[in-house]
Protein backbone atom coordinates (compact mmCIF):
# COMPACT_ATOMS: atom_id res chain seq x y z
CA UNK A 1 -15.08 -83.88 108.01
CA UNK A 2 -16.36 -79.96 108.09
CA UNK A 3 -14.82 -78.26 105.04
CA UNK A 4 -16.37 -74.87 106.16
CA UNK A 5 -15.82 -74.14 109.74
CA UNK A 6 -15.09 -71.47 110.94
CA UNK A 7 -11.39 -71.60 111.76
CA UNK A 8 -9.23 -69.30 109.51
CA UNK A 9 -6.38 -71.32 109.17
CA UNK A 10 -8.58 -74.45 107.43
CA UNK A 11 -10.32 -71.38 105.35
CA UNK A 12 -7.12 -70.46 104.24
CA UNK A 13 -6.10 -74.05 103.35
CA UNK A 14 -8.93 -74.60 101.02
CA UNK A 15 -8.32 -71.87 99.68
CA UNK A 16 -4.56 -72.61 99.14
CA UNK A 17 -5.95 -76.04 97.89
CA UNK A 18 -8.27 -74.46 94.85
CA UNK A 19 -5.05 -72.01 93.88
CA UNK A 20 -2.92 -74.72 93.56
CA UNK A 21 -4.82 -77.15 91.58
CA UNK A 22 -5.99 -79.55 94.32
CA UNK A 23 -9.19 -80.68 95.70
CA UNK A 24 -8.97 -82.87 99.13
CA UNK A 25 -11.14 -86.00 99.09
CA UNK A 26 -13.19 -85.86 102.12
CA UNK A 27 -15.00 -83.04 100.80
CA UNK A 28 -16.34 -85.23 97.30
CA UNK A 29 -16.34 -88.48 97.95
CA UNK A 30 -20.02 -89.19 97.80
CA UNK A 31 -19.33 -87.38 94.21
CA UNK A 32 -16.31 -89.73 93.34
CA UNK A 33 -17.69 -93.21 94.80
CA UNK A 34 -21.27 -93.08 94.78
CA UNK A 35 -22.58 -95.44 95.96
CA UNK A 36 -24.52 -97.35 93.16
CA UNK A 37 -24.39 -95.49 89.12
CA UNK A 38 -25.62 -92.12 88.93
CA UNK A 39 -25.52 -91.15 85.86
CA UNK A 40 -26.86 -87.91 84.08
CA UNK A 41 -27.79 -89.35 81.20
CA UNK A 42 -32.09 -90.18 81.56
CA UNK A 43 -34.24 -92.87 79.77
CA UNK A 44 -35.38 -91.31 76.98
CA UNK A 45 -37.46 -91.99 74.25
CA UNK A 46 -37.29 -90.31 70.31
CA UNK A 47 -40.18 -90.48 67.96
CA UNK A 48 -39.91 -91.95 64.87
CA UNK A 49 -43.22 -89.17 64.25
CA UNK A 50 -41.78 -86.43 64.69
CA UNK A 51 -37.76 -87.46 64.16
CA UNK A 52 -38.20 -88.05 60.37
CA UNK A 53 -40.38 -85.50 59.10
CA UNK A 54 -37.10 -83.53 60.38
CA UNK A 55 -34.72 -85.90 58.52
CA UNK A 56 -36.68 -85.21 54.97
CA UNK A 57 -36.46 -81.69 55.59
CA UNK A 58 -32.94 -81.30 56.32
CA UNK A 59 -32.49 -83.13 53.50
CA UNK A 60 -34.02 -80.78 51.04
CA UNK A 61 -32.26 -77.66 52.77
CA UNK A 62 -28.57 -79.45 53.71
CA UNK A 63 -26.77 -80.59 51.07
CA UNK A 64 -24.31 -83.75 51.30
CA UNK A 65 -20.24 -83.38 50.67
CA UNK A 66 -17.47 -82.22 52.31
CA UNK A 67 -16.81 -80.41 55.60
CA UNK A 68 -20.46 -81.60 57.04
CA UNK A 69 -19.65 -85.27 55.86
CA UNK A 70 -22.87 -86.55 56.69
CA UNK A 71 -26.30 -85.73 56.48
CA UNK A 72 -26.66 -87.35 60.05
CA UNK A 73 -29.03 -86.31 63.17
CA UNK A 74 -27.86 -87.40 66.09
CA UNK A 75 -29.72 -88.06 69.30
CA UNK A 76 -28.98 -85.87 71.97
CA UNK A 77 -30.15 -87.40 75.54
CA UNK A 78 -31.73 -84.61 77.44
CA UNK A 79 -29.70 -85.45 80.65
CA UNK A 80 -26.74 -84.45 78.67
CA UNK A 81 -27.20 -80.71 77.35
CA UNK A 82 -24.78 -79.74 75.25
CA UNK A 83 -23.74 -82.64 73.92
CA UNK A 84 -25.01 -84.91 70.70
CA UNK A 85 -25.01 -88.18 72.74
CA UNK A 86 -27.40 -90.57 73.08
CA UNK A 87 -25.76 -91.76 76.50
CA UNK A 88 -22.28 -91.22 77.77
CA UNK A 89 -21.07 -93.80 75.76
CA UNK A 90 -23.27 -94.06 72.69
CA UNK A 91 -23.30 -91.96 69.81
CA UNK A 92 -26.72 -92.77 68.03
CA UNK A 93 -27.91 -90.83 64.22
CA UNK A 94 -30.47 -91.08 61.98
CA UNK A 95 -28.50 -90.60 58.55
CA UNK A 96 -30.55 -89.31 55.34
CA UNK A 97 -29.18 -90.00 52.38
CA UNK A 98 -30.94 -88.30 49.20
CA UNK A 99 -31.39 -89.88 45.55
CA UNK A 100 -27.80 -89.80 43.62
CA UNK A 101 -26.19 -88.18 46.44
CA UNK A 102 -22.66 -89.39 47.43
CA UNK A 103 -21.35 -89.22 51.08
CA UNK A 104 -17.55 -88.67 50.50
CA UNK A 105 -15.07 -90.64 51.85
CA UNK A 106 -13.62 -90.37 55.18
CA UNK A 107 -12.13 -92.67 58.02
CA UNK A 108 -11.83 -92.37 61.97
CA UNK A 109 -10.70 -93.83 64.92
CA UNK A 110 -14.36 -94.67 66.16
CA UNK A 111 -15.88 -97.71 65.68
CA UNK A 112 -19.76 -97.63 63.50
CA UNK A 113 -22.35 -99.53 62.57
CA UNK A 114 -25.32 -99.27 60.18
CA UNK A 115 -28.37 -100.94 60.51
CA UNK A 116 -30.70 -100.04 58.02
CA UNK A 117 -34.34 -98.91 58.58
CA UNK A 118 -36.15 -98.68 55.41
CA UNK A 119 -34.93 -97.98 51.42
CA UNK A 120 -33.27 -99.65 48.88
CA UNK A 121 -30.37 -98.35 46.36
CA UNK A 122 -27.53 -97.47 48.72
CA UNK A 123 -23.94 -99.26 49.04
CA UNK A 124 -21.34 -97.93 51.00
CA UNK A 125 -17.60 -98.89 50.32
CA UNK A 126 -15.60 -100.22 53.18
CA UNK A 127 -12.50 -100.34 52.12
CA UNK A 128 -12.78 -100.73 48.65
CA UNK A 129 -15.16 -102.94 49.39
CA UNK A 130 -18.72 -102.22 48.14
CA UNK A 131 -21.72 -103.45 50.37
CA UNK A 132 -25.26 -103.12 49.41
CA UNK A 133 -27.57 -101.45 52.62
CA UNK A 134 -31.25 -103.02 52.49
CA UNK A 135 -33.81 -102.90 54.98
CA UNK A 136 -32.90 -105.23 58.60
CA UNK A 137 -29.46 -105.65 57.74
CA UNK A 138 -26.21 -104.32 59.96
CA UNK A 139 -23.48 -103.45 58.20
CA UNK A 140 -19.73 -102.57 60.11
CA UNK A 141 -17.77 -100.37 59.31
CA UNK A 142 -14.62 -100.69 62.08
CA UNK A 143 -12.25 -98.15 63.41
CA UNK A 144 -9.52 -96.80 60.63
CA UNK A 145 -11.75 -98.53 57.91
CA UNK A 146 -12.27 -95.80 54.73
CA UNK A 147 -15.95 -95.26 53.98
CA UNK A 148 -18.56 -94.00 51.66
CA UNK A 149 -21.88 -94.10 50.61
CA UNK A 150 -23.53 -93.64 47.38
CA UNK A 151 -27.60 -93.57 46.53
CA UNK A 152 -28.07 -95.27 42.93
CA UNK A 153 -31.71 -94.72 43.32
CA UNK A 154 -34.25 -92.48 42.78
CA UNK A 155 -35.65 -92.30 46.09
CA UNK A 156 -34.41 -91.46 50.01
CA UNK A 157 -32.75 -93.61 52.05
CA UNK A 158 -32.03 -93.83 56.09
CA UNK A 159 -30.62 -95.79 58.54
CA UNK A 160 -29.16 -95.92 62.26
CA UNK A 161 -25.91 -94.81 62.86
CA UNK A 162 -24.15 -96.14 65.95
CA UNK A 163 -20.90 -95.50 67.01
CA UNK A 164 -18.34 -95.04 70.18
CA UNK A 165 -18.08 -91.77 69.78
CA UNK A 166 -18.39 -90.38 73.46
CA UNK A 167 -16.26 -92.65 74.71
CA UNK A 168 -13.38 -92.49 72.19
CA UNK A 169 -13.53 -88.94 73.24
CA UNK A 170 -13.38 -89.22 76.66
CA UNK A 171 -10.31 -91.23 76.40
CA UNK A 172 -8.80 -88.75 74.14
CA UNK A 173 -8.08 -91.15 71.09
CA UNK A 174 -10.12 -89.72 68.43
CA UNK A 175 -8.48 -89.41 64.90
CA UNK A 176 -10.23 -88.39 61.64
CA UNK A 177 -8.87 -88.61 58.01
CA UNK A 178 -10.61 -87.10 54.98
CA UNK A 179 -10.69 -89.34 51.90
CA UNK A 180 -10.69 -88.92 47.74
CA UNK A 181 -13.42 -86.75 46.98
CA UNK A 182 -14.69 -89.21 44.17
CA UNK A 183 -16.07 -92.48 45.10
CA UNK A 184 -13.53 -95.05 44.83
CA UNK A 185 -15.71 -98.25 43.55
CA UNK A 186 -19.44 -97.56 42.02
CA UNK A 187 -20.12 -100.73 41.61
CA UNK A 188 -23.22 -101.99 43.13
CA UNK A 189 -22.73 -106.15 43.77
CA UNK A 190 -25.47 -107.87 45.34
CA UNK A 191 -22.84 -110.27 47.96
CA UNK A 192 -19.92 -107.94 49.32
CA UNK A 193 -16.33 -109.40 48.99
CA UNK A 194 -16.30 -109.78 52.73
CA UNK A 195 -19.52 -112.19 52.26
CA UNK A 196 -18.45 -114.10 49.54
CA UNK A 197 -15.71 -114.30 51.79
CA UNK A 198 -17.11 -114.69 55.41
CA UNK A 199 -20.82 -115.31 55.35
CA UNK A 200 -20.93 -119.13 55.46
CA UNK A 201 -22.08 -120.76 59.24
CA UNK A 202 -19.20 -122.70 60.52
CA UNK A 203 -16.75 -122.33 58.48
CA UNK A 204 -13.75 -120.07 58.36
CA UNK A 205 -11.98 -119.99 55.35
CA UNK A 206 -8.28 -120.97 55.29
CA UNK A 207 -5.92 -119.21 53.92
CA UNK A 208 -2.34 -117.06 53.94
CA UNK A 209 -3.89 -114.59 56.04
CA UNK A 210 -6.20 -116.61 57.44
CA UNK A 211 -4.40 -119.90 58.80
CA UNK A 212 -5.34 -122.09 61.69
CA UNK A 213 -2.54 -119.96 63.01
CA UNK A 214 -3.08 -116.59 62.16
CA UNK A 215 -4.10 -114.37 64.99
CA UNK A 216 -7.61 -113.32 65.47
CA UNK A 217 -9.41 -110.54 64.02
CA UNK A 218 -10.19 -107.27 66.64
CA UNK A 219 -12.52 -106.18 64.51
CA UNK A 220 -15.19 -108.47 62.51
CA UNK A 221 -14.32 -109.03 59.21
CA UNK A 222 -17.79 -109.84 57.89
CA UNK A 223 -19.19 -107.01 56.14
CA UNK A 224 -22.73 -107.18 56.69
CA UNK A 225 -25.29 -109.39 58.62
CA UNK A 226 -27.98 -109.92 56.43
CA UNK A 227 -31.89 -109.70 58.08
CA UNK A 228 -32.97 -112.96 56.06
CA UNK A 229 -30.43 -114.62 58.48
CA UNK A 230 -30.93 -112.71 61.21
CA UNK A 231 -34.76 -113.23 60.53
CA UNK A 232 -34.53 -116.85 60.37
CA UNK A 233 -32.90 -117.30 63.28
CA UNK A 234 -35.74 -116.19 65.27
CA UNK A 235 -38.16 -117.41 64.03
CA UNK A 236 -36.45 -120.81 64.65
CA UNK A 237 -35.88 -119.68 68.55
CA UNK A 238 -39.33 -119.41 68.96
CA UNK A 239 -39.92 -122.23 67.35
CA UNK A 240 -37.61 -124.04 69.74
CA UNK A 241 -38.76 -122.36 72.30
CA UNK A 242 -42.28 -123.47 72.32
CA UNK A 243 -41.32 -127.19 72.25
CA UNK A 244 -39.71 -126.65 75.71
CA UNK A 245 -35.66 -126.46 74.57
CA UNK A 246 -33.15 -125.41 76.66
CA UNK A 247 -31.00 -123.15 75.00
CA UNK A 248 -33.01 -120.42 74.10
CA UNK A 249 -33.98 -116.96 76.21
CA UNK A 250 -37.00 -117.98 77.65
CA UNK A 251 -40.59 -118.35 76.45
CA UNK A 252 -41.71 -115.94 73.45
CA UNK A 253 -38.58 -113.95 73.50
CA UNK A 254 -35.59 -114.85 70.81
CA UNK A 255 -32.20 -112.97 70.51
CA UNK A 256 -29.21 -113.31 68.58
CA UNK A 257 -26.37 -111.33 68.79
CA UNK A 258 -24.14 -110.38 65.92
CA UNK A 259 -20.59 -111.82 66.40
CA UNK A 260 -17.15 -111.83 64.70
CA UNK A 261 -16.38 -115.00 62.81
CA UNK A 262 -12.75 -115.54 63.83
CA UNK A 263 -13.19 -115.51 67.40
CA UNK A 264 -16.71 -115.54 68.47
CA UNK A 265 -16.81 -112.19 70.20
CA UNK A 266 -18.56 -108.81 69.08
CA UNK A 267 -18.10 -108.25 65.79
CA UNK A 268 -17.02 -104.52 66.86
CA UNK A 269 -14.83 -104.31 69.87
CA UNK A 270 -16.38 -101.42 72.13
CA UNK A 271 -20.19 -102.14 70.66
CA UNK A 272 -22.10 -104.94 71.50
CA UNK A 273 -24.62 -105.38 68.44
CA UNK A 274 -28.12 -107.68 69.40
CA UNK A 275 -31.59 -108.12 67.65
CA UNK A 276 -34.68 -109.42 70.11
CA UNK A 277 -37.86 -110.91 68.86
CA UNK A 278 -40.85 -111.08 71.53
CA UNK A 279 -43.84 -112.89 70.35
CA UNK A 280 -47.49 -111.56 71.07
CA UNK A 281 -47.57 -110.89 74.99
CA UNK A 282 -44.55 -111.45 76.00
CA UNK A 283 -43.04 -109.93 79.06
CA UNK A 284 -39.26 -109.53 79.52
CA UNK A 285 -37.32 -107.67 82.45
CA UNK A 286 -33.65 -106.99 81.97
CA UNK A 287 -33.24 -105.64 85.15
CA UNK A 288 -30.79 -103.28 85.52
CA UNK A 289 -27.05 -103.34 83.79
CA UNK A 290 -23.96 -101.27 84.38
CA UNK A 291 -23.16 -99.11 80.95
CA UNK A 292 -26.32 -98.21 78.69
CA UNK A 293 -28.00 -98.80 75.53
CA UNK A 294 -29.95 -98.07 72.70
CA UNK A 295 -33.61 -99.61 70.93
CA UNK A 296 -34.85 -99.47 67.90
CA UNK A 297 -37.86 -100.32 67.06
CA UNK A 298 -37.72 -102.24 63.41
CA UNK A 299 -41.20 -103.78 63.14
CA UNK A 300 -44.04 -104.33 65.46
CA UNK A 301 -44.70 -102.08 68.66
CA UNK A 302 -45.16 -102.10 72.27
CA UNK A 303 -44.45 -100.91 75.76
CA UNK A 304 -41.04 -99.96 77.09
CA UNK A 305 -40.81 -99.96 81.09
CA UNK A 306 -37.38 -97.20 81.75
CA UNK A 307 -37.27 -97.17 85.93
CA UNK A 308 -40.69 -97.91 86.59
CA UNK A 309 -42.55 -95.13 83.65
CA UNK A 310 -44.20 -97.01 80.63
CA UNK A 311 -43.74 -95.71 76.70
CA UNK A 312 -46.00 -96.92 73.89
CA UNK A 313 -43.28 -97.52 71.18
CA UNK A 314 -44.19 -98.35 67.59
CA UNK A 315 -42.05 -99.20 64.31
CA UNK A 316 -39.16 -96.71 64.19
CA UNK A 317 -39.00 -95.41 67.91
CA UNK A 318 -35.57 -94.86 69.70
CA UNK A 319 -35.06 -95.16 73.47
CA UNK A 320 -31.85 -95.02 75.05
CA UNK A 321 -31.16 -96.96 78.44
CA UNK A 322 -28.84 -95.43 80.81
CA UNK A 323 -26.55 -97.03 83.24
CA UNK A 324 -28.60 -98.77 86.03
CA UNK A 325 -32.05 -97.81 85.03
CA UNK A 326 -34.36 -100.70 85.04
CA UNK A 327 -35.72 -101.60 81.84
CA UNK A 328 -38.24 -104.41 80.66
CA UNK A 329 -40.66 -104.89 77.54
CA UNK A 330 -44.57 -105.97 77.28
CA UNK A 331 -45.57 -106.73 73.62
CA UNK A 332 -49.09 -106.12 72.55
CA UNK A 333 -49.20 -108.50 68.99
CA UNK A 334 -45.27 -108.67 69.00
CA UNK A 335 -42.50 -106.25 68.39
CA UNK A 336 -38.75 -106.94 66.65
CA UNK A 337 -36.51 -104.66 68.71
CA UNK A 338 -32.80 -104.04 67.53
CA UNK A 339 -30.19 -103.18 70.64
CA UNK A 340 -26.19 -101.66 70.62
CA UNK A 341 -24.33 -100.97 73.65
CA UNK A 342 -21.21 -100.45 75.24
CA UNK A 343 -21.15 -103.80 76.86
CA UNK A 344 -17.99 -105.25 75.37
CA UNK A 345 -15.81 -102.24 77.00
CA UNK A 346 -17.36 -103.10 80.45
CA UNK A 347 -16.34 -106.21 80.22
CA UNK A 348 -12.77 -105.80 79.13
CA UNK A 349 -12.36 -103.56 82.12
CA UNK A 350 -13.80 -105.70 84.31
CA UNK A 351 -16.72 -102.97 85.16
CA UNK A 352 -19.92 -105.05 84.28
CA UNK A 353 -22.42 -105.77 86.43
CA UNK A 354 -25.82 -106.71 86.74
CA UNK A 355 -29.05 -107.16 89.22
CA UNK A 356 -32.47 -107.62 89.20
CA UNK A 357 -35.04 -104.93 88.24
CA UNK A 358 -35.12 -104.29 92.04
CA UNK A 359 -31.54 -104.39 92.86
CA UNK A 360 -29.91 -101.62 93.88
């Protein structure tokens, strides 16, 4: 319909329409239902060059404690100005935590994950629970759970933070909680409670809380996924994969995804948590998927294909995946690639979807 002809009486409706508070459909709906995902986030791609050369510095200029929290850079999607979100959905940081610096204590309604790039020395307790942070492993910390960290060594350490913070806030349910100001629990134990606990294939341990009758967990109650686990079961994919068997990805290309013990599921509930392993020359085309990621680059490097443009990516490079864009991977000698996303709330609300690169 014409929204801007020249009849005075329609002029004066739309106007009567803005001063009330109303805007008619037929004038947006292209804006409302597009027809395929539009979204403003772009593909993107963050340098591990120049990103932590920036981390070390803020580190010697901004100090650690309370008000700022966390000494924690986010990554802010140029598509999105204004904003420090990786995609709509995704809140993705580099933290930088110094030698003997504590991060104080604090809990929120957002869900987070850890997974840690490179140092040793670190725990953070999650819920009085304290869980050592070394280099390929992902550590949880779900929504409401207390948190801190605490460097016991003499040297840096940083990590990926991931959380659902753009979402949370778009649904209005964000709540934050400040902490004790000393850390509850410096202990530094090589197996978390949770493992000791949790961290055995198979088998779920029985118990008052934990009957054959208990409900299931929302949340993951497995503190950490540790990368000699994660890295073994790779290498055995590939292994499996080159004598032909079924139930792997496909040829060169291994993935496991990191899931919660007592029901199979993510191990967070709005974050979907993966690592991928492509051998020497392997190819691999997602196609495109409705909500958006993040990739890390832990070890190896690469090419990145984001709608049809190509990025070299080596060891430590970030690249965030937006709703619908096409995305595939071409390994030069082989490249270990960790992934997060906001597939899990898709899913719940019924929204995924998926089609090949060329599907519109």
């Amino acid at each position: 319909m014409d929204a801007t002809g020249a009849d005075p009486a329609l002029d004066r409706l739309y106007a009567d329409f803005e001063a009330t508070g109303l805007m008619p459909l037929w004038t947006q709906r292209g804006d409302l239902m597009p027809r395929r995902p539009s979204p403003r986030a772009v593909p993107h791609v963050w340098r591990r060059a120049d990103v932590y050369p920036l981390a070390e510095r803020s580190g010697e200029l901004v100090p650690v404690g309370r008000g700022g929290e966390r000494r924690a850079i986010a990554l802010a999607n140029p598509g999105l100005p204004g904003v420090p979100y990786a995609t709509p959905t995704l809140w993705a940081a580099i933290q930088y935590l110094g030698p003997d610096e504590v991060a104080p204590a604090h809990r929120h309604s957002q869900s987070a994950f850890r997974f840690i790039i490179e140092g040793r020395g670190v725990w953070t307790n999650v819920d009085g629970d304290p869980v050592e942070m070394r280099p390929g492993d992902v550590l949880l910390t779900p929504s409401w759970a207390w948190h801190e960290h605490h460097n016991t060594a003499d040297a840096p350490m940083t990590w990926l933070d991931g959380l659902d913070i753009p979402l949370v806030a778009q649904l209005d349910a964000g709540f934050f909680e400040f902490g004790p100001d000393e850390v509850a629990d410096r202990s530094t134990p090589h197996r978390s409670r949770a493992e000791r606990l949790w961290a055995h294939p198979g088998l779920r341990p029985v118990s008052a809380s934990n009957a054959p009758d208990a409900p299931d967990a929302v949340n993951s109650p497995l503190a950490a996924y540790r990368w000699e686990h994660t890295d073994a079961a790779l290498a055995a994919q590939l292994e499996l994969a080159a004598e032909g068997h079924p139930g792997v990805v496909g040829p060169g290309h291994a993935a496991v995804r990191f899931s919660n013990p007592t029901t199979g599921r993510d191990a967070l509930p709005t974050l979907r948590l993966e690592m991928h392993r492509f051998a020497a020359g392997t190819r691999a085309e997602f196609g495109r998927t409705v909500g958006s990621s993040v990739w890390q680059v832990f070890s190896g490097a690469g090419t990145v294909r984001l709608d049809g443009t190509e990025f070299e990516v080596v060891e430590g490079d970030m690249v965030a995946v937006p709703s619908w864009c096409p995305f595939g991977v071409v390994t030069g000698a082989g490249m270990d690639l960790f992934a997060f996303s906001d597939a899990p709330a898709f899913e719940a609300l019924h929204l995924a979807r998926r089609a090949a690169h060329d599907g519109n």
